[in-house]
Structure formats: structure tokens, C-alpha cells
N, C-alpha and C. Protein backbone atom coordinates (compact mmCIF):
# COMPACT_ATOMS: atom_id res chain seq x y z
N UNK A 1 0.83 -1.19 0.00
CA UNK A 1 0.00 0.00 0.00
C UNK A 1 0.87 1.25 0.00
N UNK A 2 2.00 1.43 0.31
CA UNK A 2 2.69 2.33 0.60
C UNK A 2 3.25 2.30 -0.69
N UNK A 3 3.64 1.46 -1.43
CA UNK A 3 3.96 1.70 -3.25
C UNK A 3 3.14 2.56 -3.74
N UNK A 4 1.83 2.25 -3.23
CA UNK A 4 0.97 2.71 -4.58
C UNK A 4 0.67 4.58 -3.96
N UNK A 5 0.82 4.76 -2.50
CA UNK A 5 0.56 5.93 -2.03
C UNK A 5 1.53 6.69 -2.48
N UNK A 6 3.14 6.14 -2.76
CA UNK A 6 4.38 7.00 -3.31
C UNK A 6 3.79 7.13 -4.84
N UNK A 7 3.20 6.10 -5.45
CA UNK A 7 2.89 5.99 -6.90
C UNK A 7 2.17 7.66 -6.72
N UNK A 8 1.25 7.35 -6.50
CA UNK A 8 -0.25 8.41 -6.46
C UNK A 8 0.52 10.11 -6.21
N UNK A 9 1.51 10.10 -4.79
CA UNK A 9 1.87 11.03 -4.62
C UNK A 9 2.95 11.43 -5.79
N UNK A 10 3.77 10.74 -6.58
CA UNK A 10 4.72 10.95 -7.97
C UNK A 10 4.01 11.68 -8.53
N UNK A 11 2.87 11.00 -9.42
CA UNK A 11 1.68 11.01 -10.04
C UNK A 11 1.54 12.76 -9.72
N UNK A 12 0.79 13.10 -8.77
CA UNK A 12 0.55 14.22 -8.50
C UNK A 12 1.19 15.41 -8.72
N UNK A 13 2.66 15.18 -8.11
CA UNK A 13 3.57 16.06 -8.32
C UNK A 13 3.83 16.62 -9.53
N UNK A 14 3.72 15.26 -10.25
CA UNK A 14 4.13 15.47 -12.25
C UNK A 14 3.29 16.02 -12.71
N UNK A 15 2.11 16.36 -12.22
CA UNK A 15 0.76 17.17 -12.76
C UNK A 15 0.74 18.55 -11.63
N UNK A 16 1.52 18.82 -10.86
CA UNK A 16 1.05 19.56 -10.29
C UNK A 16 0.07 20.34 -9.85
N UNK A 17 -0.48 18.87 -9.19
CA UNK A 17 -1.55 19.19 -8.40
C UNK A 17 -1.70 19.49 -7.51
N UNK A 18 -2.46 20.45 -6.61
CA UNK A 18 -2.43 20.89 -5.21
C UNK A 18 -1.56 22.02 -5.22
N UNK A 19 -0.85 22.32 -5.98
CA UNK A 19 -0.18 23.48 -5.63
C UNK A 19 -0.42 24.88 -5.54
N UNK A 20 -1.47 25.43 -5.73
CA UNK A 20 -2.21 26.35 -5.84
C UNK A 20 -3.68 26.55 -6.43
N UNK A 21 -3.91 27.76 -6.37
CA UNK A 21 -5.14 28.14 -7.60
C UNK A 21 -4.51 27.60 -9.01
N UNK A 22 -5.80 27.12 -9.33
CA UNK A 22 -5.46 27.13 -10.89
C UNK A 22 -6.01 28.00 -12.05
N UNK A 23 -5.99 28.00 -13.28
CA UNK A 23 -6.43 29.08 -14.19
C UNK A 23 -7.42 28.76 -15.23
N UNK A 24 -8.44 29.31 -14.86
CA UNK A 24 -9.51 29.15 -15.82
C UNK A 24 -10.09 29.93 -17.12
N UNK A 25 -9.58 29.57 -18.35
CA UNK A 25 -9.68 29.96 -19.46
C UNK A 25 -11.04 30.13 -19.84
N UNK A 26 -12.07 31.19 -20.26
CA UNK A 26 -13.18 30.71 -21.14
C UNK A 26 -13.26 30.58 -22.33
N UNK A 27 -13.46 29.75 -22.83
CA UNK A 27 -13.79 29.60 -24.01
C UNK A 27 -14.40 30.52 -24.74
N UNK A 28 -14.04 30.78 -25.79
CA UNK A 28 -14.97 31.79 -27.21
C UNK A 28 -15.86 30.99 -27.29
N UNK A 29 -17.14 32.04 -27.91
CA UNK A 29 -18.05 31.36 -28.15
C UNK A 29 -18.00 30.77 -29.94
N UNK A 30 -18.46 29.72 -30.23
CA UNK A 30 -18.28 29.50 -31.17
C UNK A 30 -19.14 29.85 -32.43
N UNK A 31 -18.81 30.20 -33.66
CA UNK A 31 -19.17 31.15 -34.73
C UNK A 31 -20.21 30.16 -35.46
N UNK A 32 -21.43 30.74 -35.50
CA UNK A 32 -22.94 30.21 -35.84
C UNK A 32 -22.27 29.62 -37.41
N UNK A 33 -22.68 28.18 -37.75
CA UNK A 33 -22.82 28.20 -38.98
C UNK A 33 -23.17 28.03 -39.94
N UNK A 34 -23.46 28.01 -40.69
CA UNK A 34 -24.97 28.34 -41.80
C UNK A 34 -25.12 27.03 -42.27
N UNK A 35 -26.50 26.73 -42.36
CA UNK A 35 -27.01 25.22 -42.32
C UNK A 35 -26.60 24.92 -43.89
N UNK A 36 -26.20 23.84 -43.87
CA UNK A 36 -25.58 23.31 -45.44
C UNK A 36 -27.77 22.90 -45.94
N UNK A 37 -27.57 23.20 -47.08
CA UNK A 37 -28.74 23.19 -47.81
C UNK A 37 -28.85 22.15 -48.05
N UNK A 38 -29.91 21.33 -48.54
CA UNK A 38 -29.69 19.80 -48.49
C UNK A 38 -30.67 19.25 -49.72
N UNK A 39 -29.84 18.69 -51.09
CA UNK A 39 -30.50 18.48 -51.84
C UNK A 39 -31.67 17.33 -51.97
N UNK A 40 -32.56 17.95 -52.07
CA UNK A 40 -33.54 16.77 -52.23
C UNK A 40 -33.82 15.42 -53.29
N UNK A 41 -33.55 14.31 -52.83
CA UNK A 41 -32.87 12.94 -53.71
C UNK A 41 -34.35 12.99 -54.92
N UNK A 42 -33.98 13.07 -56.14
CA UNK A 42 -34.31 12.33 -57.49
C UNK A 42 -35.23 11.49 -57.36
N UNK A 43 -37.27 11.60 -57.40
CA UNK A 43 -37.92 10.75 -57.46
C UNK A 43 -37.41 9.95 -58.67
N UNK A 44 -37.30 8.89 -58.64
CA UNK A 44 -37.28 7.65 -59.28
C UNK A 44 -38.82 7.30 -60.05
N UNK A 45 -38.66 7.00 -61.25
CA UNK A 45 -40.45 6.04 -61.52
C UNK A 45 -40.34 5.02 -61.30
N UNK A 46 -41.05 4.22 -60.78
CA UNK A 46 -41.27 2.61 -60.19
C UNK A 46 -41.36 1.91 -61.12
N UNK A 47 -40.62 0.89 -61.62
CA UNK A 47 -40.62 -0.14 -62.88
C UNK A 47 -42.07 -0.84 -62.46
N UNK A 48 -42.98 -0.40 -63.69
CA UNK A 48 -44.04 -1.15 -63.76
C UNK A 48 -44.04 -2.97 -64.38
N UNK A 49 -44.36 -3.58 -63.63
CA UNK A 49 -44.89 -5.15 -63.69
C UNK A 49 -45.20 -5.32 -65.40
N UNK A 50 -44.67 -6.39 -66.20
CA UNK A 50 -44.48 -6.25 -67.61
C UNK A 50 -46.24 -7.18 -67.37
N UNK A 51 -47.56 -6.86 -68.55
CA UNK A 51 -48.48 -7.15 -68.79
C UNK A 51 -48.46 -8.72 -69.71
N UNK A 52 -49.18 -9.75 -69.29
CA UNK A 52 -48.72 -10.65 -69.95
C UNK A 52 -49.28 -11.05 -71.44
């Protein structure tokens, strides 16, 4: 148990964690974008049944 508590505490250090405040960036908002138009698919005619 004491491995894994040195593990955890390594761990930490290498991320420096706990060491203070940290810094919080906001994000931009992201730029609206215009709906792609959307072509409407090619009615097809239905192969009519050959008459016998």
C-alpha cells in the first residue's frame, strides 16, 4: 500500500496538483454556422410489372 501511495503522490507532483489556484480559461463562443442546404434525392419512376 505504501507503493501505490508514493505511486499516487509521484503522479501528483508530475501534474502539479495541489499546488495552488489554478487558471480558468473561457472559451470563445463559437461562430454560428450556416445550415448546409440539403439536396432533395431524385424521385425515381417505379418499374411497372411487364403485362402478360
Amino acid at each position: 500500500m505504501a507503493a501505490l501511495n508514493a505511486s499516487v503522490e509521484k503522479a501528483k507532483a508530475s501534474r502539479r496538483e495541489g499546488t495552488g489556484p489554478t487558471e480558468v480559461h473561457k472559451l470563445p463562443k463559437p461562430k454560428k454556422k450556416t445550415a448546409a442546404k440539403k439536396q432533395q434525392a431524385k424521385k425515381t419512376t417505379g418499374r411497372r410489372p411487364r403485362s402478360a
